[in-house]
N, C-alpha and C. Protein backbone atom coordinates (compact mmCIF):
# COMPACT_ATOMS: atom_id res chain seq x y z
N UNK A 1 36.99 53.12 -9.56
CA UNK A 1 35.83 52.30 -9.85
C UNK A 1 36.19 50.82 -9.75
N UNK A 2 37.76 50.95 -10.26
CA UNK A 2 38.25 48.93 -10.32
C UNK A 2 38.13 48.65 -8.69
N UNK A 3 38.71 49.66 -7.66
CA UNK A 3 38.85 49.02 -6.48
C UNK A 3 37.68 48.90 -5.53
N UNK A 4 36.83 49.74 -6.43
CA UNK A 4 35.20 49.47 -5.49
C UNK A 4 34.67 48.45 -6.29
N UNK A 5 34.66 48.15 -7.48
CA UNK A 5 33.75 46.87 -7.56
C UNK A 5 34.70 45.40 -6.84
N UNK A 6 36.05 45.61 -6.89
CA UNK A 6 37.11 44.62 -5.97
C UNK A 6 36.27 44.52 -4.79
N UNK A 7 36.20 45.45 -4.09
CA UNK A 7 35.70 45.50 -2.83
C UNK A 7 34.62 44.38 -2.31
N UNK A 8 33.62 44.54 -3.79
CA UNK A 8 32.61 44.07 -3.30
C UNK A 8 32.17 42.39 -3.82
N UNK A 9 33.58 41.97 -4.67
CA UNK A 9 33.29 41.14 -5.44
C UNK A 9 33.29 39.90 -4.16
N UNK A 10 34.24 40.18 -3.61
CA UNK A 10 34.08 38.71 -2.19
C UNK A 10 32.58 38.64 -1.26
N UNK A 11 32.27 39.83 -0.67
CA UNK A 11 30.66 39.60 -0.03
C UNK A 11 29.60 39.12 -1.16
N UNK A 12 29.58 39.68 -2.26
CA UNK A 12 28.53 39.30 -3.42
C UNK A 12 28.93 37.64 -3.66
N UNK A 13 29.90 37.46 -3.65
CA UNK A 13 30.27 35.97 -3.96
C UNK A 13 29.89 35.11 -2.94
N UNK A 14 30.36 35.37 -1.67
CA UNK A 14 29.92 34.61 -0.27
C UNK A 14 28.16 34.76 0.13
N UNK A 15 27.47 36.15 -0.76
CA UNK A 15 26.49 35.64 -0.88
C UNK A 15 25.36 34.77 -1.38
N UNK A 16 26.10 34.79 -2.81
CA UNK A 16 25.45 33.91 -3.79
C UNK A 16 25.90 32.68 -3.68
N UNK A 17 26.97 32.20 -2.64
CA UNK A 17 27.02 30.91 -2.58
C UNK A 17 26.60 30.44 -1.29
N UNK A 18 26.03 31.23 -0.02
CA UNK A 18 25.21 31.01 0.91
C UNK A 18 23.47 30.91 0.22
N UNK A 19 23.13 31.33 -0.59
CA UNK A 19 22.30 31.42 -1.58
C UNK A 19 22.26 29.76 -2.08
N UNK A 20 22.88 29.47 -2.39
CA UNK A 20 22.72 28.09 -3.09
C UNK A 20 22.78 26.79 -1.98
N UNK A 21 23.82 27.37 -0.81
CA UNK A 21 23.11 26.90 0.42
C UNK A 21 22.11 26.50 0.75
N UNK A 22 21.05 27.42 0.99
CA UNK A 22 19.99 27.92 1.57
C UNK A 22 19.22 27.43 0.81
N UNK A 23 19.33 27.04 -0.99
CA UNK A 23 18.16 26.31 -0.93
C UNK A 23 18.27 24.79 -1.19
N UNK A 24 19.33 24.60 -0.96
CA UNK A 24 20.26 22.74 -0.87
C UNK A 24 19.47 22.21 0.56
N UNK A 25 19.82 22.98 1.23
CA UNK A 25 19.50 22.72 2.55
C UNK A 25 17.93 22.53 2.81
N UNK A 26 17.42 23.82 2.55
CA UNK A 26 15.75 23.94 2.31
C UNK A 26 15.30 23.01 1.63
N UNK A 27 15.55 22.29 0.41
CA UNK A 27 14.76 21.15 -0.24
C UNK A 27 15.87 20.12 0.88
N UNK A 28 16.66 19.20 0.96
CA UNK A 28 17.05 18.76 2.41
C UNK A 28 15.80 18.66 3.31
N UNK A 29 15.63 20.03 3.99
CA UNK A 29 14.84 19.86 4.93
C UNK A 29 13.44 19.49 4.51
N UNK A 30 12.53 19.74 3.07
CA UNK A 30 11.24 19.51 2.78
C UNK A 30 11.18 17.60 2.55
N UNK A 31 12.65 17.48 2.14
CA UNK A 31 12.70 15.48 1.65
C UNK A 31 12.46 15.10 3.50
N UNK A 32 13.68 15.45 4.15
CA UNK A 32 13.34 15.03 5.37
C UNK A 32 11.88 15.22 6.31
N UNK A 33 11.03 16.42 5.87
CA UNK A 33 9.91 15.88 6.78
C UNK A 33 8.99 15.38 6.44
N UNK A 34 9.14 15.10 4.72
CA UNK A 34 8.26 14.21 3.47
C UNK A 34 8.88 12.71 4.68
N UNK A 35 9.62 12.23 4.45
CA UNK A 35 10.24 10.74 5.35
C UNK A 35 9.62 10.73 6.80
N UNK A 36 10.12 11.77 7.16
CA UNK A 36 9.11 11.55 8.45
C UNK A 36 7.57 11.19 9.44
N UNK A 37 7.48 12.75 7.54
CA UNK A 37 5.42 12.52 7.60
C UNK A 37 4.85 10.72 7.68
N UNK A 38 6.15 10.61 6.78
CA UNK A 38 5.81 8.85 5.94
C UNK A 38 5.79 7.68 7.22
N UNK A 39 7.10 8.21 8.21
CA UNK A 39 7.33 7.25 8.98
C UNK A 39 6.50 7.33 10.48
N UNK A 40 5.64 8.72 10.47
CA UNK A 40 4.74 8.63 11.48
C UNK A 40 3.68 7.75 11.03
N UNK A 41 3.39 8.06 9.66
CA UNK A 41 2.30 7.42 9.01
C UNK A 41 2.61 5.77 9.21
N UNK A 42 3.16 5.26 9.43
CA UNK A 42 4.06 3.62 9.41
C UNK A 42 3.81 3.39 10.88
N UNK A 43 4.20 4.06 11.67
CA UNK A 43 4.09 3.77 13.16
C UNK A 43 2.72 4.26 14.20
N UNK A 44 2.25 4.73 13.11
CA UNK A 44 0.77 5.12 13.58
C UNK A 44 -0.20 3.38 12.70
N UNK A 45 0.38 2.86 11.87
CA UNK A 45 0.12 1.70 11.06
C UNK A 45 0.70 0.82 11.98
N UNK A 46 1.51 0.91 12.31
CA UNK A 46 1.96 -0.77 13.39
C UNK A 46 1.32 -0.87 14.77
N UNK A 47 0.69 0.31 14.83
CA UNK A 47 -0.11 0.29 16.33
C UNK A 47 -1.45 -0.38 16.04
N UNK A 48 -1.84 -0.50 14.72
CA UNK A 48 -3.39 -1.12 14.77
C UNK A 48 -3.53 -2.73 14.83
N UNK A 49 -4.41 -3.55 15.36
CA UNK A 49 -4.77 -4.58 15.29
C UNK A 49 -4.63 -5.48 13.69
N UNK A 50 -4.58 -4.58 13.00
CA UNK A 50 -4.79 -5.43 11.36
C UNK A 50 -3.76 -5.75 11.19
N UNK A 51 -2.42 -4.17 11.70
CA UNK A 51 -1.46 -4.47 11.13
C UNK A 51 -0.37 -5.91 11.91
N UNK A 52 -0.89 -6.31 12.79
CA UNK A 52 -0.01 -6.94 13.53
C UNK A 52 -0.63 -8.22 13.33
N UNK A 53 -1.63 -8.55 12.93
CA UNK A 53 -2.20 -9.82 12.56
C UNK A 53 -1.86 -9.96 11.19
N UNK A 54 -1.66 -8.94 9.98
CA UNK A 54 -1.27 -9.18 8.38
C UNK A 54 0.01 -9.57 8.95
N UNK A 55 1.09 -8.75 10.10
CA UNK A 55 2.55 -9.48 10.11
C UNK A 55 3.03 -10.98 10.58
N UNK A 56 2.00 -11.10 11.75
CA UNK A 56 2.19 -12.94 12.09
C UNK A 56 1.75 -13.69 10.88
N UNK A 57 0.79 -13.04 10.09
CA UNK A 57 0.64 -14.33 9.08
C UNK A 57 1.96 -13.99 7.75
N UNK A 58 2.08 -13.19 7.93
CA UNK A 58 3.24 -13.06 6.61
C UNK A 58 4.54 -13.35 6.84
N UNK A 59 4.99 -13.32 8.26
CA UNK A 59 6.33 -12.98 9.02
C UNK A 59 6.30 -14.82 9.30
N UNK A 60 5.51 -14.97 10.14
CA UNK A 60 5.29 -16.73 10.97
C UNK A 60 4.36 -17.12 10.95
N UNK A 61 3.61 -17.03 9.81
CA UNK A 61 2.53 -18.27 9.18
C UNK A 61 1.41 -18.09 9.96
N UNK A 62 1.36 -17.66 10.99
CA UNK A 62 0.01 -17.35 12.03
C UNK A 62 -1.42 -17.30 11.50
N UNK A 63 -2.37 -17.48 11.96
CA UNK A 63 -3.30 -17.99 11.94
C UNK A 63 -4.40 -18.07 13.09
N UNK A 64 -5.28 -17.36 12.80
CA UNK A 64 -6.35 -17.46 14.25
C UNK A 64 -6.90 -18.76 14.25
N UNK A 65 -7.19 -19.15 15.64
CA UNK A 65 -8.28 -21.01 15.42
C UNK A 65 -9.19 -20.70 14.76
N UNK A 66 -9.24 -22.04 14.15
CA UNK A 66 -10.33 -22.17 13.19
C UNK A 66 -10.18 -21.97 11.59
N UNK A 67 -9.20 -21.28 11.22
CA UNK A 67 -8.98 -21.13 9.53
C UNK A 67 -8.10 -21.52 9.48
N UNK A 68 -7.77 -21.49 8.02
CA UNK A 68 -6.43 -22.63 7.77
C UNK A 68 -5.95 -21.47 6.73
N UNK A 69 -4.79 -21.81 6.61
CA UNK A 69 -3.70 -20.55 5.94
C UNK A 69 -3.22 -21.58 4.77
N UNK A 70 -3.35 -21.02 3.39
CA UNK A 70 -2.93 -21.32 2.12
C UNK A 70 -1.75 -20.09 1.82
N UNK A 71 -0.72 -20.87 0.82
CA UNK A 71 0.16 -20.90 0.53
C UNK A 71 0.35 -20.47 -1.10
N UNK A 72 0.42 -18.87 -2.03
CA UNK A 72 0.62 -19.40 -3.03
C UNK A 72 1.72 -18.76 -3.50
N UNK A 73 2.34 -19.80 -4.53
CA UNK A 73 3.84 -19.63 -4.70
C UNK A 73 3.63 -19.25 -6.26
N UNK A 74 4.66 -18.11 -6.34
CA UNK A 74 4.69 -17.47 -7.84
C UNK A 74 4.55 -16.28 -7.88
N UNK A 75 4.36 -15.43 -7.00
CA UNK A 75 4.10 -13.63 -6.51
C UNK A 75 5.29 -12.93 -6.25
N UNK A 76 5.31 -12.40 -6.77
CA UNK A 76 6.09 -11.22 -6.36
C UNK A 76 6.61 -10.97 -5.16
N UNK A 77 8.00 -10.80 -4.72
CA UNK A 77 7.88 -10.12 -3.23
C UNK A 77 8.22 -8.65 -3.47
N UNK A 78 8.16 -8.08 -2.07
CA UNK A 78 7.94 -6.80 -2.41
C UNK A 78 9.18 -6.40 -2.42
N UNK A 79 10.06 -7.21 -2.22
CA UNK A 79 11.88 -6.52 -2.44
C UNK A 79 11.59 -6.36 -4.44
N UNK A 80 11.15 -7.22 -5.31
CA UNK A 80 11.39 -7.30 -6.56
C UNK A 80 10.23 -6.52 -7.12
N UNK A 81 9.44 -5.71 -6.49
CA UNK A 81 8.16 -5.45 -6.96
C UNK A 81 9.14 -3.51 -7.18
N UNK A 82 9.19 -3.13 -8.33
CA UNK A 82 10.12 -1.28 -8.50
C UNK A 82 8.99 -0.08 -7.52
N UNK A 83 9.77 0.03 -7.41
CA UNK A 83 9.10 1.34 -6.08
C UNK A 83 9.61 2.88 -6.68
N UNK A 84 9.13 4.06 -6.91
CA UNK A 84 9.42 5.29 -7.31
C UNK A 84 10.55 6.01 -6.48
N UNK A 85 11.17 6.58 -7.03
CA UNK A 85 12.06 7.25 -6.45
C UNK A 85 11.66 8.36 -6.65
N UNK A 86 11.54 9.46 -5.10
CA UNK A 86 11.27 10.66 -5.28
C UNK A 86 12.60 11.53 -4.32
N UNK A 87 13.03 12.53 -5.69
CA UNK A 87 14.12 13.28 -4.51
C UNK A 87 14.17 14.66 -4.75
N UNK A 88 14.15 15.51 -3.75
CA UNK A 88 13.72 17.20 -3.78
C UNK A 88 15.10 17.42 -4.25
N UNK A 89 14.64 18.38 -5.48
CA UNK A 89 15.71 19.01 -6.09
C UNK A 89 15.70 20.17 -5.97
N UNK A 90 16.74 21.00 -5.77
CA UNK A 90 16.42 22.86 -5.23
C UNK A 90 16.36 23.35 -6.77
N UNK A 91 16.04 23.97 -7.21
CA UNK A 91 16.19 24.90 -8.31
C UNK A 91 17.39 25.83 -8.65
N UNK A 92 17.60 26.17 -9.93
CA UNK A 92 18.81 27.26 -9.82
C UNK A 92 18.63 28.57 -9.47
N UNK A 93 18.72 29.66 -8.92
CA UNK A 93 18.31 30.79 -8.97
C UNK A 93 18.52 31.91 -10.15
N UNK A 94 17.63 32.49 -11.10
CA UNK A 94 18.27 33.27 -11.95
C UNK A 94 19.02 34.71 -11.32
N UNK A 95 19.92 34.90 -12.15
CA UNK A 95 20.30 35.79 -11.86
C UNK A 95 19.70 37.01 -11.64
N UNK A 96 18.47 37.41 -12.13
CA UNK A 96 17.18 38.48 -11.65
C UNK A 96 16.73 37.57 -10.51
N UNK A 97 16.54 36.65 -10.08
CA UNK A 97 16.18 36.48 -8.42
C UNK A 97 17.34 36.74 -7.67
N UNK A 98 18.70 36.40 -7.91
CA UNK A 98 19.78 36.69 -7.32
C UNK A 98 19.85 38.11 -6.82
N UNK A 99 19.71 39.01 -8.01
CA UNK A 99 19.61 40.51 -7.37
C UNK A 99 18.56 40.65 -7.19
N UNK A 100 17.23 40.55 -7.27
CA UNK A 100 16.12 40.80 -6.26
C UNK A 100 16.21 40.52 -4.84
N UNK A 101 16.49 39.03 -4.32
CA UNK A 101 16.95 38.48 -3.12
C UNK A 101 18.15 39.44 -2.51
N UNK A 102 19.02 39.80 -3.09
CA UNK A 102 20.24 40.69 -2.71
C UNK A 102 19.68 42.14 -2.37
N UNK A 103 18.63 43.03 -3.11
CA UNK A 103 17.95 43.99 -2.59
C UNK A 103 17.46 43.83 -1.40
N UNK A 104 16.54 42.81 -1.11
CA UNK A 104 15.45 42.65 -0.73
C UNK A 104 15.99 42.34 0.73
N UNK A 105 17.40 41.74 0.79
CA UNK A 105 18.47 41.71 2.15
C UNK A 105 18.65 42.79 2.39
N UNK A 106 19.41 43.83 1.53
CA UNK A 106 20.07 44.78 1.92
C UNK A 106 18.99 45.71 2.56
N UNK A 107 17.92 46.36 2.07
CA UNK A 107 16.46 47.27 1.99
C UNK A 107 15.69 47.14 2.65
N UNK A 108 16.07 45.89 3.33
CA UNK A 108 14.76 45.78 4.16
C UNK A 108 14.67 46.27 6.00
């Protein structure tokens, strides 16, 4: 009985730590296409007319003829303005999902 549960103690182990893998990686991959969604959303934003006229006036003072551009000092920039930090965290697996997931490989 000692040398059959021996047997099996290295695959059960290499599975439960491909297991913790799998969901490191998986939240990984949900942050990365959260950034992406974000950064299509940004470059679908720099293609419009507003956005490139809010950047000449903020970037190089720009100004269409005819209006005059005011100046006010005392605001915030947006480097000092706190921004949220969001970061996908995987969960632990209990050990009843561990052997459910481990059936559910082997049985299927």
């Amino acid at each position: 009985m000692l040398v059959a549960a021996g047997l099996y103690y290295a695959p059960l182990r290499d599975f439960f730590a491909q297991q913790d893998r799998q969901q490191k990686e998986a939240a990984t991959l949900a942050e990365l296409k959260r950034q992406n969604k974000a950064m299509e959303g940004q470059i679908a934003a720099m293609k419009s007319e507003v956005w490139v006229i809010r950047e000449a006036r903020s970037q190089f003072q720009l100004v269409p003829k005819g209006m005059q551009a005011f100046v006010v000092d005392g605001l915030p920039s947006d480097e000092e303005l706190p921004k949220p930090e969001v970061k996908a965290v995987a969960q632990s697996l209990s050990w009843g999902d561990r052997l459910h997931d481990l059936f559910d490989t082997l049985f299927r």
